[in-house]
N, C-alpha and C. Protein backbone atom coordinates (compact mmCIF):
# COMPACT_ATOMS: atom_id res chain seq x y z
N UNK A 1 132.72 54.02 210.46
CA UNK A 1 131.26 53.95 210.48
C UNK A 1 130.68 54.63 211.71
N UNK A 2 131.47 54.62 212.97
CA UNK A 2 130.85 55.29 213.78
C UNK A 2 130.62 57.17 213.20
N UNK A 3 131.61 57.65 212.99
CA UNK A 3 131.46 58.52 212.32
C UNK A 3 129.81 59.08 211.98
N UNK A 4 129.45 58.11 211.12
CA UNK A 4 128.36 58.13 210.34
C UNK A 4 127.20 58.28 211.29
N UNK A 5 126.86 57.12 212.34
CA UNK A 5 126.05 57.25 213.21
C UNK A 5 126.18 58.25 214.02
N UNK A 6 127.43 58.71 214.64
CA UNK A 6 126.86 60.27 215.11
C UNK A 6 126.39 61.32 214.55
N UNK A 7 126.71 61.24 213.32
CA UNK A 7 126.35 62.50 212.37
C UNK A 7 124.72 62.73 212.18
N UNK A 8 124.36 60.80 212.08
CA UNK A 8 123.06 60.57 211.55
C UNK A 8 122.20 60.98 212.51
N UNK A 9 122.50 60.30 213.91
CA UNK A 9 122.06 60.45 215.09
C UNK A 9 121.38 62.31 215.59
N UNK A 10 122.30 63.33 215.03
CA UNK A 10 122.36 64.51 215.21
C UNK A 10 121.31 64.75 214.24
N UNK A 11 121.44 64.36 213.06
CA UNK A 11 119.98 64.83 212.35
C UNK A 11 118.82 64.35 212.74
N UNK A 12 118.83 63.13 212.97
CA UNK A 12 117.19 62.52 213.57
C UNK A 12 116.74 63.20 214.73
N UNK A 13 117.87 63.50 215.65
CA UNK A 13 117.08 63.95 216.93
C UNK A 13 116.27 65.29 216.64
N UNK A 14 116.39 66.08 215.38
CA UNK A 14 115.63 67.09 214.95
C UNK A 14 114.01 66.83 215.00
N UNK A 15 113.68 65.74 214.73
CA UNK A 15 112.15 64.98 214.46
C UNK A 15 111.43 65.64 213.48
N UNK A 16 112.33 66.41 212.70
CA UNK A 16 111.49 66.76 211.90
C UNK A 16 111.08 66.54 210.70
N UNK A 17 110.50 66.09 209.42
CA UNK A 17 110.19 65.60 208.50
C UNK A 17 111.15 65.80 207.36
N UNK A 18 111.61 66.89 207.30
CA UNK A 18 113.06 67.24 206.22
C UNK A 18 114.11 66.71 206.68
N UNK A 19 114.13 66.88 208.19
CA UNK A 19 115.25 66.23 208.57
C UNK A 19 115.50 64.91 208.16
N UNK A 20 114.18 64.03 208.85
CA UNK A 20 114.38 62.91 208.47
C UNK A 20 114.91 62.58 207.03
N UNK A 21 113.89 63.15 206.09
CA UNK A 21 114.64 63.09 204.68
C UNK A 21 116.06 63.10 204.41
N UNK A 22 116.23 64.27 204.66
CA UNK A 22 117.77 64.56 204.75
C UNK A 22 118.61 63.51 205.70
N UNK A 23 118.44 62.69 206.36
CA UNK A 23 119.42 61.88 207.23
C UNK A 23 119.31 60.38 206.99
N UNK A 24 117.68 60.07 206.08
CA UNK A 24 117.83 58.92 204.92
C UNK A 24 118.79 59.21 203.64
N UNK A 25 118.58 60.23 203.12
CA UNK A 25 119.47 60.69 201.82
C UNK A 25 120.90 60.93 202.56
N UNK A 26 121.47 61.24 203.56
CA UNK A 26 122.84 60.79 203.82
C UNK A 26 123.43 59.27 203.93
N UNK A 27 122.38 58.82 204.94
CA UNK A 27 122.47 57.42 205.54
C UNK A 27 123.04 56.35 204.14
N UNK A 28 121.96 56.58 203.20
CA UNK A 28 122.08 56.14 201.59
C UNK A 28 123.55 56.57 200.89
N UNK A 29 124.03 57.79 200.78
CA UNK A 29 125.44 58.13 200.51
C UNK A 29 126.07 58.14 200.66
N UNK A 30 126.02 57.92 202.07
CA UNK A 30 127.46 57.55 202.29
C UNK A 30 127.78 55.91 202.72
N UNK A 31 126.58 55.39 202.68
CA UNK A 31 127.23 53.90 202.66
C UNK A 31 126.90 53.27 201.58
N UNK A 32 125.61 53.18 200.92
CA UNK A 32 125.75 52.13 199.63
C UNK A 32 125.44 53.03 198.26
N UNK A 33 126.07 54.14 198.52
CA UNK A 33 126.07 54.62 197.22
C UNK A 33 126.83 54.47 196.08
N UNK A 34 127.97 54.57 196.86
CA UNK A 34 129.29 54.11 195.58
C UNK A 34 128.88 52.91 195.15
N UNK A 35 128.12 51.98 195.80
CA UNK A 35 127.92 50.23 195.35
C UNK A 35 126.97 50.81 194.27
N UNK A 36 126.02 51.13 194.34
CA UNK A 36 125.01 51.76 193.71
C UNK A 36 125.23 52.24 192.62
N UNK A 37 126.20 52.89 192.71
CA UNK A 37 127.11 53.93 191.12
C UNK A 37 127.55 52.72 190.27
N UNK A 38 128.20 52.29 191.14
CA UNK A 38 129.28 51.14 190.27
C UNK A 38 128.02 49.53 189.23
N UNK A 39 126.95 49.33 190.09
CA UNK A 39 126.43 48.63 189.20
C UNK A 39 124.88 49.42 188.30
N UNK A 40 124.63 50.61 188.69
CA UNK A 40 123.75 50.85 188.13
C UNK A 40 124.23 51.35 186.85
N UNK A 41 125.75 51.51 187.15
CA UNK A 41 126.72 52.12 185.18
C UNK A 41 126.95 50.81 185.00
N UNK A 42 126.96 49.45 185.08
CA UNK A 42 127.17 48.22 184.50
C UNK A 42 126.02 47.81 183.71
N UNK A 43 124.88 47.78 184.72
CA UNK A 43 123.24 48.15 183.64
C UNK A 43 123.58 48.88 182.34
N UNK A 44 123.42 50.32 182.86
CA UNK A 44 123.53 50.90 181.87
C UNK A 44 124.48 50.89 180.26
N UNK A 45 125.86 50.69 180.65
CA UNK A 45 126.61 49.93 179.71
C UNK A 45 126.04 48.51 179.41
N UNK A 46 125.59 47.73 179.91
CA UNK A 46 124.78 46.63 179.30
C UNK A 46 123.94 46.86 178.27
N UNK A 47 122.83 47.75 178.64
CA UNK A 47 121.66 48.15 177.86
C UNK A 47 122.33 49.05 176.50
N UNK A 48 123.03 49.72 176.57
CA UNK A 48 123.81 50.87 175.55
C UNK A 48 124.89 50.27 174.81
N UNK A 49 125.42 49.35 175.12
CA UNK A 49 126.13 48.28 174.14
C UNK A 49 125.94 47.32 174.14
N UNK A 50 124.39 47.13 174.71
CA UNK A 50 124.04 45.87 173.43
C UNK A 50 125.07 44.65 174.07
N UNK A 51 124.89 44.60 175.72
CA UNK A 51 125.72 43.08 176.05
C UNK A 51 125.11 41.87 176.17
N UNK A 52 123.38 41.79 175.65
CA UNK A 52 122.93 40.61 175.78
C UNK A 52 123.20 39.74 173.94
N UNK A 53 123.91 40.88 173.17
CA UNK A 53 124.35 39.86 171.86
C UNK A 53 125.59 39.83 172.05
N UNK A 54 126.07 39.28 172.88
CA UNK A 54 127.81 38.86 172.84
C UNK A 54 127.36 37.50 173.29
N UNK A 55 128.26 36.51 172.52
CA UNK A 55 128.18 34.92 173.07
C UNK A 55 128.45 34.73 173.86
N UNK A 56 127.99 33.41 174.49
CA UNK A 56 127.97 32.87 175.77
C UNK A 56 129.39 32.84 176.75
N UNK A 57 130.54 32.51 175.77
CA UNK A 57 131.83 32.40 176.31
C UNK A 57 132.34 33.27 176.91
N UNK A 58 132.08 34.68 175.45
CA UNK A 58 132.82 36.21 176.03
C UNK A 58 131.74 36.52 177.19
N UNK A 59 130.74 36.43 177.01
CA UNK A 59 129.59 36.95 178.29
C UNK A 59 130.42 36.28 179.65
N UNK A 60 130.45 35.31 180.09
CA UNK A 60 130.88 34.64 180.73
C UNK A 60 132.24 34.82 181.06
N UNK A 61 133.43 34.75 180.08
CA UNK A 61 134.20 35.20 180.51
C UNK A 61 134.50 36.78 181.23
N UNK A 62 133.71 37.32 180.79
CA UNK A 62 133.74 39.30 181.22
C UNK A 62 132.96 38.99 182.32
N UNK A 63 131.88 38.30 182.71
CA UNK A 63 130.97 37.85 184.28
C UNK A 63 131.98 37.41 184.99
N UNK A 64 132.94 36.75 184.71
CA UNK A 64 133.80 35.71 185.87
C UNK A 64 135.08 36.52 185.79
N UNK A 65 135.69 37.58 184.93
CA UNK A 65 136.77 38.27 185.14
C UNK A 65 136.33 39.19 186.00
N UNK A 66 135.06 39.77 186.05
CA UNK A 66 134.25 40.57 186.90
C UNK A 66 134.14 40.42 188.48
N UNK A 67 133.94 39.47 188.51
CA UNK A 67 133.89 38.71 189.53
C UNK A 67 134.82 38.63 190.94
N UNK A 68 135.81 37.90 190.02
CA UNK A 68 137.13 37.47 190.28
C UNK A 68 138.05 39.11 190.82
N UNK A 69 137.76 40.10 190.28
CA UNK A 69 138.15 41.21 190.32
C UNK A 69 137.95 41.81 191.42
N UNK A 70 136.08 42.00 191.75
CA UNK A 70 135.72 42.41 193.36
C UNK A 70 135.89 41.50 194.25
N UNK A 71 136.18 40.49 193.75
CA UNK A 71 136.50 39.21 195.36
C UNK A 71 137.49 39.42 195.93
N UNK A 72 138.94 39.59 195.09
CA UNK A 72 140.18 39.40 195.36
C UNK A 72 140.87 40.81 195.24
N UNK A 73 140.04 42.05 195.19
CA UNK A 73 140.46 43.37 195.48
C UNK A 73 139.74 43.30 196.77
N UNK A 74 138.43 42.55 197.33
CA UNK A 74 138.31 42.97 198.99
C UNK A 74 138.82 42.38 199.88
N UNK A 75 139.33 41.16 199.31
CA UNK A 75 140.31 40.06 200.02
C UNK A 75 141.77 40.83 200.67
N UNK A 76 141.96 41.32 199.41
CA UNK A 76 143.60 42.00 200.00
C UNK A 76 143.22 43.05 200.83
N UNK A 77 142.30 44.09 199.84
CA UNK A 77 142.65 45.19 200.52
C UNK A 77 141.46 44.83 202.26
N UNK A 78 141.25 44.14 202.51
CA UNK A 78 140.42 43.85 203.89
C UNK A 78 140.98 44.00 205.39
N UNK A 79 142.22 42.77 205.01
CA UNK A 79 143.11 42.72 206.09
C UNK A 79 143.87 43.87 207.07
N UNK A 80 143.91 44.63 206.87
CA UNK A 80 144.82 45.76 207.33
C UNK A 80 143.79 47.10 207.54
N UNK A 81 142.77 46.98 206.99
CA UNK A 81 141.76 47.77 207.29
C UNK A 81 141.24 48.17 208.53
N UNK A 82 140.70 47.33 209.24
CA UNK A 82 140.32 47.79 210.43
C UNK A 82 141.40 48.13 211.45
N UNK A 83 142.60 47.21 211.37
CA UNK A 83 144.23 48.05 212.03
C UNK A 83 144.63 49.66 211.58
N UNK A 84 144.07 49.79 210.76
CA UNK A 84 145.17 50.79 210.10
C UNK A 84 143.99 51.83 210.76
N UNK A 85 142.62 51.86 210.41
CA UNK A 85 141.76 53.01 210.98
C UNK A 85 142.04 53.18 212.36
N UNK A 86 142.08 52.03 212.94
CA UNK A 86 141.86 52.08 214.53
C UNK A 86 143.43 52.89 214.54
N UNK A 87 144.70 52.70 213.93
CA UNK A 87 145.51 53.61 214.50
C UNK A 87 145.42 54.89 213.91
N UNK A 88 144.63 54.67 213.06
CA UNK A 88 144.71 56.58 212.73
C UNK A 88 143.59 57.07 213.26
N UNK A 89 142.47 56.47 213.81
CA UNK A 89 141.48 57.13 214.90
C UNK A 89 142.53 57.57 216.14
N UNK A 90 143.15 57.20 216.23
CA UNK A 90 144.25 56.88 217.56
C UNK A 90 145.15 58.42 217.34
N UNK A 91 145.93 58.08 216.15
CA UNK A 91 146.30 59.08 215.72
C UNK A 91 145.73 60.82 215.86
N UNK A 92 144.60 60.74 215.17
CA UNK A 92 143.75 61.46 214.98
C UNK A 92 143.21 62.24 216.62
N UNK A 93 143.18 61.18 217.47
CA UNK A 93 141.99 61.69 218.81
C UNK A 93 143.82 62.10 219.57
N UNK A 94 145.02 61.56 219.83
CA UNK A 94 145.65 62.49 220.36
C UNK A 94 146.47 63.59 219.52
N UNK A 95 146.42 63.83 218.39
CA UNK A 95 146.58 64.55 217.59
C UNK A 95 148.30 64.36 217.13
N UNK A 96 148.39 63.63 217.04
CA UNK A 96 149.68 62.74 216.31
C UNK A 96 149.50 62.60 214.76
N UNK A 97 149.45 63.79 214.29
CA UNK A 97 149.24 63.68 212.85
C UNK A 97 150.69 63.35 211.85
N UNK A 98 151.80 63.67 212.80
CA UNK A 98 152.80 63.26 211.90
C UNK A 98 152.80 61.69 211.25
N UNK A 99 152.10 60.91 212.18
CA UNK A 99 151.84 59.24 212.33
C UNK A 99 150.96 58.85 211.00
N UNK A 100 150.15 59.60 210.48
CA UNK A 100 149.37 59.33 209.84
C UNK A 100 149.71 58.89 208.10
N UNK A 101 150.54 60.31 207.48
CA UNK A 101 151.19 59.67 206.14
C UNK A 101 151.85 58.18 206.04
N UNK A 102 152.88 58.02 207.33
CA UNK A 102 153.70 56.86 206.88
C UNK A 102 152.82 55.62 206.97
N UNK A 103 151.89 55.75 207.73
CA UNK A 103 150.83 54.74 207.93
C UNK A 103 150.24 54.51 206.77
N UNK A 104 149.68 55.32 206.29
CA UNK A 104 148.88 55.48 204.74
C UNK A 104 149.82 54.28 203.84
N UNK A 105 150.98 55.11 203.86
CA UNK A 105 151.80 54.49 202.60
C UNK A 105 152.50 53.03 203.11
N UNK A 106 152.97 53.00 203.80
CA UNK A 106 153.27 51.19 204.72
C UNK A 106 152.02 50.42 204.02
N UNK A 107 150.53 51.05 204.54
CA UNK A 107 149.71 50.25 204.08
C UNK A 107 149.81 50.03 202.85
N UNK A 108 149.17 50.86 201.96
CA UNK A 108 148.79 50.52 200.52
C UNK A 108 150.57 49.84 200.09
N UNK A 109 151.49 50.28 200.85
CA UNK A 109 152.83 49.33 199.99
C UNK A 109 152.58 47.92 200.34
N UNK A 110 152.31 47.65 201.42
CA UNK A 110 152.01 45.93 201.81
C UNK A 110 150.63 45.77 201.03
N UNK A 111 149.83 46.20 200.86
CA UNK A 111 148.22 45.94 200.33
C UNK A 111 148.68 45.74 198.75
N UNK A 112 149.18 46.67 198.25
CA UNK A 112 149.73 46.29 196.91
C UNK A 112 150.97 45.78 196.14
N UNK A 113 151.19 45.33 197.12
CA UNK A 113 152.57 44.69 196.49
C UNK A 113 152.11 43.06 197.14
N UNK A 114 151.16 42.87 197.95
CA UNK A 114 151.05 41.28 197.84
C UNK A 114 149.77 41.26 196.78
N UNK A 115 148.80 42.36 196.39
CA UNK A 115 148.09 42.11 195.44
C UNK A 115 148.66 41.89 194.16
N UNK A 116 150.15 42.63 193.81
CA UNK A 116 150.67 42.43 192.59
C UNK A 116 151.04 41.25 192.66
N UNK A 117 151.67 40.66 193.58
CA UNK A 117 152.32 39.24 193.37
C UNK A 117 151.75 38.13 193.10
N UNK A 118 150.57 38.19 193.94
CA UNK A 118 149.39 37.26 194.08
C UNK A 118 148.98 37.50 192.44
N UNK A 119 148.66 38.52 192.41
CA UNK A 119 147.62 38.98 190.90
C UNK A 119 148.17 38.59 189.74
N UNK A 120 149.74 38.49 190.06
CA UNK A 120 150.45 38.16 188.53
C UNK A 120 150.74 36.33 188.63
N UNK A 121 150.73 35.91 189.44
CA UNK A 121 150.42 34.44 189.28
C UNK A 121 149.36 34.26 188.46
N UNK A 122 148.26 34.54 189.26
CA UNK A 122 146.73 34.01 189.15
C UNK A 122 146.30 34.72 187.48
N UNK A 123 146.84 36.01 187.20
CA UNK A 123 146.44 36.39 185.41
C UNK A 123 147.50 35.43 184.43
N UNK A 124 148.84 35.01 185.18
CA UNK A 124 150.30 34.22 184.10
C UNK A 124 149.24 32.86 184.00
N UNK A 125 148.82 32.16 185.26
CA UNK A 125 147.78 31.21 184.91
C UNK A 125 146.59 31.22 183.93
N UNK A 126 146.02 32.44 184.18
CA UNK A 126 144.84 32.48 183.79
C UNK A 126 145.28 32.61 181.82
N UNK A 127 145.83 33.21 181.22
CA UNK A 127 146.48 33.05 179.76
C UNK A 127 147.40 32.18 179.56
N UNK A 128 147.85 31.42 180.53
CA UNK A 128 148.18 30.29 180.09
C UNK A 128 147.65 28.76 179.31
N UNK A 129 146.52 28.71 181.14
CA UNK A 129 145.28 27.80 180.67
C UNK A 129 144.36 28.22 179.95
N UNK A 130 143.73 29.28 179.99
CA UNK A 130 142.39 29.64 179.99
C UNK A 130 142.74 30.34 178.53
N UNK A 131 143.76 30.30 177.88
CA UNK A 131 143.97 30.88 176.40
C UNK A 131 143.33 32.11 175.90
N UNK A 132 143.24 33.16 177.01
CA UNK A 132 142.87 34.39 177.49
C UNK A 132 143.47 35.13 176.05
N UNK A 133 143.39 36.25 175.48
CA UNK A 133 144.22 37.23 174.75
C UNK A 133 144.80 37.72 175.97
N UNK A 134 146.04 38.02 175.65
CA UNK A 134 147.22 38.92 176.55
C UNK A 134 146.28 40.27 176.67
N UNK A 135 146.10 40.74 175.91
CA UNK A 135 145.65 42.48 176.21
C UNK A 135 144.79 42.77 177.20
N UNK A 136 144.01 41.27 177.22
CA UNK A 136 142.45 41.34 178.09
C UNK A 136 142.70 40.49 179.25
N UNK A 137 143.82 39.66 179.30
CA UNK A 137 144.52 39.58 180.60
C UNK A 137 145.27 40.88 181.78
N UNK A 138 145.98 41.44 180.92
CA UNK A 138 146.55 42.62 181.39
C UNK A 138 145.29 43.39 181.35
N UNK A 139 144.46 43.96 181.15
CA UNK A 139 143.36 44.94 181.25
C UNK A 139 143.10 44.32 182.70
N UNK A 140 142.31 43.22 182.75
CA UNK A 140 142.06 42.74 184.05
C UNK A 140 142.78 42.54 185.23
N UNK A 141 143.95 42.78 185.05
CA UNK A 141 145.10 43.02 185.86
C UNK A 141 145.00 44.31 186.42
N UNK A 142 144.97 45.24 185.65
CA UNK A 142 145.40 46.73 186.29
C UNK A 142 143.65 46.52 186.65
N UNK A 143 142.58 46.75 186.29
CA UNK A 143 141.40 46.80 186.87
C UNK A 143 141.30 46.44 188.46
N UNK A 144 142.06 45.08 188.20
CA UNK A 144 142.27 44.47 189.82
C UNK A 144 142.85 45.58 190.64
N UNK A 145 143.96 45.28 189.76
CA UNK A 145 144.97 46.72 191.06
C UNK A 145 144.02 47.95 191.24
N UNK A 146 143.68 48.29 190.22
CA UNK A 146 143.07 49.95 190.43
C UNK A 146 141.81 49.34 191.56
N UNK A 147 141.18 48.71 191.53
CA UNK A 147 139.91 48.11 192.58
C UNK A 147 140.31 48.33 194.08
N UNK A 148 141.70 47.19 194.27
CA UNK A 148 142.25 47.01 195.30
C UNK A 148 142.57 48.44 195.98
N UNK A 149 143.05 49.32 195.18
CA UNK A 149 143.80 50.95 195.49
C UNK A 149 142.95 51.16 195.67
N UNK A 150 141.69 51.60 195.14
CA UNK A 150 140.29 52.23 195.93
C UNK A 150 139.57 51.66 197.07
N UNK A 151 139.52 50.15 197.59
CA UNK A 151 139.38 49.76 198.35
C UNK A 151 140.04 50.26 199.83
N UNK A 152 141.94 49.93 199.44
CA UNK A 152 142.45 50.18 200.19
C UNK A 152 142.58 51.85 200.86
N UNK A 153 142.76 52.88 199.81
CA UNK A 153 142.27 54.63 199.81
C UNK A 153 140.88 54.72 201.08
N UNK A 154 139.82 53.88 200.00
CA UNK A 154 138.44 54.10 201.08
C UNK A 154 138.66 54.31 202.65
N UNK A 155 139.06 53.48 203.38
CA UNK A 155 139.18 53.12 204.91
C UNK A 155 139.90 54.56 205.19
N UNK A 156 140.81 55.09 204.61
CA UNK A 156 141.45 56.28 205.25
C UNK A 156 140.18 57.80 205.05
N UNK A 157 139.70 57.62 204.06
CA UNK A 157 138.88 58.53 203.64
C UNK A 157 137.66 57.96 204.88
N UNK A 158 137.50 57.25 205.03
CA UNK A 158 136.17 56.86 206.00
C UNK A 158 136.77 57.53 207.45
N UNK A 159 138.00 57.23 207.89
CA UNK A 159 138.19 57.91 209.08
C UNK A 159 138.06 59.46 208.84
N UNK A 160 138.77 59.86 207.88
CA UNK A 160 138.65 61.25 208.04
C UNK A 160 137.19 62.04 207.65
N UNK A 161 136.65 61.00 207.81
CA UNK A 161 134.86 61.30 207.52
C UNK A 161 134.98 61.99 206.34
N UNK A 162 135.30 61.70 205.15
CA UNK A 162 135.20 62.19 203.27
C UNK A 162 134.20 61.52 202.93
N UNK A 163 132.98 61.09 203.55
CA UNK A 163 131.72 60.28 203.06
C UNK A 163 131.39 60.88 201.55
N UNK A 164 131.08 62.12 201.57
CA UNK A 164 130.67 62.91 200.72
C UNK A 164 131.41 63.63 199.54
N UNK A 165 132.77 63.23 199.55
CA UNK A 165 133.80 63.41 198.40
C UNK A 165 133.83 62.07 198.41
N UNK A 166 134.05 60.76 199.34
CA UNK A 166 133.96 59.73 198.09
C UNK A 166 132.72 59.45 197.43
N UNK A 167 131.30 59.54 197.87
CA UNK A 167 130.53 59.44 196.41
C UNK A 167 130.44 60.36 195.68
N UNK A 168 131.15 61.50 195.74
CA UNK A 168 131.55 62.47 194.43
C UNK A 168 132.19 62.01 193.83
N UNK A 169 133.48 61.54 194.05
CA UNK A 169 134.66 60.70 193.22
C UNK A 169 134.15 59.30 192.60
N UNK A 170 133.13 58.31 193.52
CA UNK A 170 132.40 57.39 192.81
C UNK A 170 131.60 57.75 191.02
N UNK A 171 130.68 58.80 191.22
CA UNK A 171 130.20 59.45 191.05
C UNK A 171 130.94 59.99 189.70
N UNK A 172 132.00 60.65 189.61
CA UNK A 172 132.51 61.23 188.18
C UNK A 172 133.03 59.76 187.85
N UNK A 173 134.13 59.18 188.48
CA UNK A 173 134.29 58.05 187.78
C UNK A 173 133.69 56.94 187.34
N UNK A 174 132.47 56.98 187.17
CA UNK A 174 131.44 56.21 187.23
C UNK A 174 130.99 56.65 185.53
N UNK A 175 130.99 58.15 185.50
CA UNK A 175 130.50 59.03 184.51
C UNK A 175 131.39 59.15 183.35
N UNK A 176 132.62 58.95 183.92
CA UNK A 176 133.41 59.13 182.58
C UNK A 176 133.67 57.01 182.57
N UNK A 177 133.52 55.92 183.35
CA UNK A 177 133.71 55.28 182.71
C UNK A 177 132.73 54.76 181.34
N UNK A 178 131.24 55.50 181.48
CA UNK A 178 130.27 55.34 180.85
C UNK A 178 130.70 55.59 179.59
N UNK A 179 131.09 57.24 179.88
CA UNK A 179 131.53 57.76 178.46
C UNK A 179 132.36 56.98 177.43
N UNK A 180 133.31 56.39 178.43
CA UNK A 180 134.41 55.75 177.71
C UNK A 180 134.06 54.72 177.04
N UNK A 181 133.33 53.84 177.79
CA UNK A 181 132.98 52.54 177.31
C UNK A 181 132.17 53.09 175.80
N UNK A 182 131.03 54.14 175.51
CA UNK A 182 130.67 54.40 174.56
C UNK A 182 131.79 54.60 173.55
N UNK A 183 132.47 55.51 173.77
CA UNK A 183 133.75 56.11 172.94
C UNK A 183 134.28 54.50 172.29
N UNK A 184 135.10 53.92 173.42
CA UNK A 184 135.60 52.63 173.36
C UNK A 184 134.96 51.84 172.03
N UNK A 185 133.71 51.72 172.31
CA UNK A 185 132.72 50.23 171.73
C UNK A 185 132.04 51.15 170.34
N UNK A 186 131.51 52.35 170.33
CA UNK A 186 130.88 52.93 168.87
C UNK A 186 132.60 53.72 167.91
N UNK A 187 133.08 54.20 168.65
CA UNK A 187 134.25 55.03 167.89
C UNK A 187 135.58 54.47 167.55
N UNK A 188 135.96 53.87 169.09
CA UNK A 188 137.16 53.04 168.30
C UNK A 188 137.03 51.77 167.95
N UNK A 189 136.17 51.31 168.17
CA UNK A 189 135.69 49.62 167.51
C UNK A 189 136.00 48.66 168.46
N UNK A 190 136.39 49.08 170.02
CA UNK A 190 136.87 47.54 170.11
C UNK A 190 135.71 46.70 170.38
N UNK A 191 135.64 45.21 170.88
CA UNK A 191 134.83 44.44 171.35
C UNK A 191 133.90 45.16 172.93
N UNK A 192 132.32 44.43 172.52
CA UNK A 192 131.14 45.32 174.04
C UNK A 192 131.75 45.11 175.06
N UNK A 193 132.37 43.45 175.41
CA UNK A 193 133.49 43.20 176.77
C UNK A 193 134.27 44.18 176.96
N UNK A 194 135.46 44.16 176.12
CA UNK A 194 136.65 44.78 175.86
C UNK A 194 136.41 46.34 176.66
N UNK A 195 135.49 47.06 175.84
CA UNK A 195 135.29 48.21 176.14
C UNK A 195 134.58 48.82 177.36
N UNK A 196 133.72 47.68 177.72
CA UNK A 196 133.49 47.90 179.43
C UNK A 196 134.45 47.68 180.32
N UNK A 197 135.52 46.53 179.92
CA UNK A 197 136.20 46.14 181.60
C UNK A 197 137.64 47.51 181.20
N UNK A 198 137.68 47.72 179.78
CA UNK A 198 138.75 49.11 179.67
C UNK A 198 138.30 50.22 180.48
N UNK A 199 137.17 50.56 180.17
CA UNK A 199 136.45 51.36 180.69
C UNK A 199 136.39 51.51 182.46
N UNK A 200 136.23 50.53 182.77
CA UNK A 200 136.22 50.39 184.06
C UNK A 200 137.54 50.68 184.62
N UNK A 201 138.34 50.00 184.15
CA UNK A 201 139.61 49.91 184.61
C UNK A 201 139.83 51.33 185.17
N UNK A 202 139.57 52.42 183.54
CA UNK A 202 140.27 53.60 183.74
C UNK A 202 139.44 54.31 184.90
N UNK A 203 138.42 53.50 185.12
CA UNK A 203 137.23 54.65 186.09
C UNK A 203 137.50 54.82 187.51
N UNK A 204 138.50 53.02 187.62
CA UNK A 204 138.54 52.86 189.38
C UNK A 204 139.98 53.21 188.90
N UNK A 205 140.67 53.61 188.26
CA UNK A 205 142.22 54.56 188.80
C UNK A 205 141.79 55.79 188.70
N UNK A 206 140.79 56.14 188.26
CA UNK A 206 140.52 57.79 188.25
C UNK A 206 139.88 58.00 189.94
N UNK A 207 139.03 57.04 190.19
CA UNK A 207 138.69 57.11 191.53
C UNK A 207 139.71 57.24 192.61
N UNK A 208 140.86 55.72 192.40
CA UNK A 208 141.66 55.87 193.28
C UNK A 208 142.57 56.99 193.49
N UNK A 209 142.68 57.73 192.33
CA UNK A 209 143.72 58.81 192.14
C UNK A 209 143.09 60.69 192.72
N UNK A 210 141.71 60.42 192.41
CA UNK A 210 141.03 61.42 193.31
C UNK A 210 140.61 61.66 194.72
């Protein structure tokens, strides 16, 4: 984040009226834009498939799998976050770049491998009790993971100041999960839930993978 404020800082001191524009329209993109992407395509898939006629249960259940999904993808991927930047700022300012890959990957291997472990309790519970369908258990599974992987990705992309390729990458995957969910819910028939949290799923591994 510091990053950000010097950058911002450099445009304001311009005083000039575009500038300013221009250093609100960054300020906005690069911090709550991706948030921005991600629920203003949940609207929109709301309104376009028709999610206020699904019953109370499935509504509810797709609200609380929802839920449950961004809590416990910022939970994991949180911890190791501010360690891992501060050594690759570290990295980075004496120019120790060899340091930087194994760091990357140490992380996301500890970030996702206690999210898998954790995650496969808490979904073996969740279709156990909660008499979940298997398919839409496992959907919500990889959604989790793919969440957590973009979470965890973000922080490295924030040091290397990628403000502006990650809300590009927000941004298409945002666009094709739209698509999908249409495809999903008018073409192949499945259920309005079904085809949003599929949808999603595939949007935050397309993110994490870009």
């Amino acid at each position: 984040m510091a990053g950000i404020g010097i950058q911002l800082n450099r445009i304001f001191k311009k005083n000039y009226i575009t500038a300013s524009l221009y250093g609100i329209g960054c300020s906005v993109s690069y911090t709550i834009a991706p948030m921005l992407l991600v629920v203003g395509n949940l609207f929109l898939m709301f309104l376009v498939l028709d999610f206020d006629s699904v019953g109370y249960y499935t509504r509810e259940l797709f609200s609380c799998s929802l839920l449950y999904i961004f809590i416990f993808a910022l939970m994991f991927a949180a911890p190791l976050n501010s360690m891992i930047s501060k050594y690759m700022a570290d990295m980075i300012y004496e120019e120790k770049y060899e340091g930087i890959r194994p760091a990357v990957f140490l992380c996301l291997f500890i970030t996702m491998g206690c999210a898998g472990i954790a995650g496969s309790i808490f979904y073996i519970f969740e279709y156990i009790n909660g008499e979940v369908e298997p398919y839409y258990v496992f959907t919500s599974f990889m959604c989790f993971l793919a969440l957590t992987l973009v979470f965890s990705v973000m922080i490295f992309n924030s040091v290397l100041k990628a403000y502006k390729e990650m809300s590009l990458f927000y941004l298409i995957g945002m666009a094709v999960t739209f698509i999908l969910s249409v495809i999903f819910r008018f073409l192949v028939g499945f259920s309005i839930t079904y085809s949003m949290l599929l949808a999603l799923t595939i949007g935050f591994w397309l993110i994490a993978f870009m």
